[in-house]
N, C-alpha and C. Protein backbone atom coordinates (compact mmCIF):
# COMPACT_ATOMS: atom_id res chain seq x y z
N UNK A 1 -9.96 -26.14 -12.44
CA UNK A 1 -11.41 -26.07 -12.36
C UNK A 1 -12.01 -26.71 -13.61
N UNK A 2 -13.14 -27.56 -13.44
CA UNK A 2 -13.65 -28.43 -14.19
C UNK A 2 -14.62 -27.21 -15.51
N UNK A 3 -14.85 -27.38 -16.27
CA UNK A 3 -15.86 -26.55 -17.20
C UNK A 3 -17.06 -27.24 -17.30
N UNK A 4 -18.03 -26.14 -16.87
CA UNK A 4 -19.34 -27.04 -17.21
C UNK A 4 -20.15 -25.60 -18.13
N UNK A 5 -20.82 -26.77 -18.67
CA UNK A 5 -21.35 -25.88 -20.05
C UNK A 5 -22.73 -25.58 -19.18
N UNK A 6 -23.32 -24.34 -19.82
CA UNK A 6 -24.51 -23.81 -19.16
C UNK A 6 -25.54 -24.20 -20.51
N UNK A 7 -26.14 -24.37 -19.53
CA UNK A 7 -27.47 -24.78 -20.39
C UNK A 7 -28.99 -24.20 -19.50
N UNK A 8 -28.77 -23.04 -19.48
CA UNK A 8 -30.25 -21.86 -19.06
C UNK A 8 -30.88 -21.77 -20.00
N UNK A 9 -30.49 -21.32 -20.79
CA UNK A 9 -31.73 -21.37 -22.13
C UNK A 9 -32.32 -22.40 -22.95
N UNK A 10 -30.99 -23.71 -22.68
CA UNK A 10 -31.70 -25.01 -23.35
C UNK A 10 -33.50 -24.92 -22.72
N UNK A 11 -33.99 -25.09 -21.40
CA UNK A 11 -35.17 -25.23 -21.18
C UNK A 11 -36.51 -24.62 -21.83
N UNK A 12 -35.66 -23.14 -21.89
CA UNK A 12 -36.37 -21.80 -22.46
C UNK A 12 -36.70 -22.61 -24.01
N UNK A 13 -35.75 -22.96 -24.52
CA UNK A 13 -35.91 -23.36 -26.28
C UNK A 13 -37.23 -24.70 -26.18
N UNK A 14 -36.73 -25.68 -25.16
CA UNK A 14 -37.99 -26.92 -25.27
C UNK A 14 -39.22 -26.33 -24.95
N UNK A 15 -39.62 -25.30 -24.22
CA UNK A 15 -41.02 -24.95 -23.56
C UNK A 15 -41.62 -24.57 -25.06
N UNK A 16 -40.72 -23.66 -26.04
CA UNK A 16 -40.91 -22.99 -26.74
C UNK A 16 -41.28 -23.64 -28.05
N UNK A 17 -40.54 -24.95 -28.35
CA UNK A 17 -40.98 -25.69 -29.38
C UNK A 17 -42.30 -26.64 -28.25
N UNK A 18 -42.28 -27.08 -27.81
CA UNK A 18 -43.77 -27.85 -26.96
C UNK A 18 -44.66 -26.62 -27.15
N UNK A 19 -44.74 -25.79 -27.28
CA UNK A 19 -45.96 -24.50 -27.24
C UNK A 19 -46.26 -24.13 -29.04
N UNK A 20 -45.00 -24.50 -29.79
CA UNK A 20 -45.49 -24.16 -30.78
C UNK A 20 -46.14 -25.61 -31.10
N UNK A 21 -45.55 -26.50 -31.55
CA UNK A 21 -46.24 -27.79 -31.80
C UNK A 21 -47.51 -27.92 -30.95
N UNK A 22 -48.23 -27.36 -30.21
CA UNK A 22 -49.02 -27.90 -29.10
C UNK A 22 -50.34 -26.83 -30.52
N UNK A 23 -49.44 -25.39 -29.92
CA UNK A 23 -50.23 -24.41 -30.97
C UNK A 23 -50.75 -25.20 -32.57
N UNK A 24 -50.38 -25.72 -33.40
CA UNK A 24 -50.08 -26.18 -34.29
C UNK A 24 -51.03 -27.00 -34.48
N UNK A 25 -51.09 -28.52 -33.43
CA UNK A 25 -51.99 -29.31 -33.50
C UNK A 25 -53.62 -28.42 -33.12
N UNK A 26 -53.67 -27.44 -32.05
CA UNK A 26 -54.77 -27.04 -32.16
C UNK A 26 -55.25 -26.25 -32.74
N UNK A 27 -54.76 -25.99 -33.96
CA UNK A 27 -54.83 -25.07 -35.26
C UNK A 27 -55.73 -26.02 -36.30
N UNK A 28 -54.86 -27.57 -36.45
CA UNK A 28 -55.38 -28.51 -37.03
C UNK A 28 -56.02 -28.95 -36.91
N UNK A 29 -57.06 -28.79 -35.42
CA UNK A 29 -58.27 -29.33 -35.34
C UNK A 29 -59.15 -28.37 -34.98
N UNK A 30 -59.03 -27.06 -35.06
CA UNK A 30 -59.93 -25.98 -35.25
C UNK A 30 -60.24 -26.31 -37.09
N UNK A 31 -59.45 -26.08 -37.66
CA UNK A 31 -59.55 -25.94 -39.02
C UNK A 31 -60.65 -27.94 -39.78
N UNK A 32 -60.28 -28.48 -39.03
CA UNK A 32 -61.08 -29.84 -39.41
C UNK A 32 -62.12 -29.87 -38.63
N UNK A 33 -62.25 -29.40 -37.39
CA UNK A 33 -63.99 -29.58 -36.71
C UNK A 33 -64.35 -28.42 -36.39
N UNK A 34 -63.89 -27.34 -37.05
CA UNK A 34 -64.44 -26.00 -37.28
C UNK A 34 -65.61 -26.40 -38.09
N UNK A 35 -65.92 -26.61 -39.13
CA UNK A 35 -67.60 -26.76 -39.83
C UNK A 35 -68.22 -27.44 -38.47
N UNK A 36 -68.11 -28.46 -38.08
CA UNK A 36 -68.71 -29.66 -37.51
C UNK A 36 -69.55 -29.01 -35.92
N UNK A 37 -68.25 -27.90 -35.47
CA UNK A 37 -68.57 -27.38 -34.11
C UNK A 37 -69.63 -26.31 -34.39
N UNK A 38 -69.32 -25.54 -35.85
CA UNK A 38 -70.48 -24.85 -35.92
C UNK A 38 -71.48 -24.99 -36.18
N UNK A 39 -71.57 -26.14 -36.64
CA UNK A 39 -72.97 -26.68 -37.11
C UNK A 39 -74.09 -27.36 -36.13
N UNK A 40 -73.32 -27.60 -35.16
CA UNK A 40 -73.59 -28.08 -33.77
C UNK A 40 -74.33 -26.61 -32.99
N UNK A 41 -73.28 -25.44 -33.11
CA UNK A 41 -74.07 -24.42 -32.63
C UNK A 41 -75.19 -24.16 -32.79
N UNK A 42 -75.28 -24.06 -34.57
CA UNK A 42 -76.36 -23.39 -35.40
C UNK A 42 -77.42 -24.38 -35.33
N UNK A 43 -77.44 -25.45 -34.58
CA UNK A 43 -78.86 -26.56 -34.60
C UNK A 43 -79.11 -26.15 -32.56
N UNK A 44 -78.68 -26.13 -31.86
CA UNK A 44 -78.35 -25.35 -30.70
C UNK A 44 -79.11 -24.10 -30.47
N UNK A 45 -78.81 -23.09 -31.75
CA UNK A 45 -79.50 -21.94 -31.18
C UNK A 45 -80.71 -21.95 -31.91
N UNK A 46 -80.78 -22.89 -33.06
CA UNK A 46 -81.87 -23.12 -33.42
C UNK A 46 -83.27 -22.95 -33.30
N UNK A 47 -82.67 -24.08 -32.07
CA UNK A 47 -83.79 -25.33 -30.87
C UNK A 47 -84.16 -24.08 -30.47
N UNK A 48 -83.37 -23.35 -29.70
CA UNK A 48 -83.64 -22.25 -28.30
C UNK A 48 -84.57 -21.60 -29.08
N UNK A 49 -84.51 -20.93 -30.38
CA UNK A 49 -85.38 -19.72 -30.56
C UNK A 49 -86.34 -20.14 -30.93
N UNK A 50 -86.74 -21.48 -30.63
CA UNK A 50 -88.03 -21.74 -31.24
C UNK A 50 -89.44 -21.85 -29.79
């Protein structure tokens, strides 16, 4: 009988690094257009309460 190597959890490990790196980049652009998005709000609710 031939041996074949199992690889069930290889998939489990790629989902897992693609989710952290994915996490990661949208960390890095909360943190760089975080001022920018809020400032956008705060002229936004501005307008309204006037």
């Amino acid at each position: 009988m031939l041996y074949l190597p199992r690889e069930e959890g290889q998939g489990l490990v790629e989902y897992a690094l693609i989710l952290v790196l994915v996490a990661i980049v949208v960390i890095v652009i909360l943190t760089v257009l975080g001022p920018i998005i809020g400032n956008v709000f705060s002229s936004i609710g501005g307008a309204l309460r006037r």
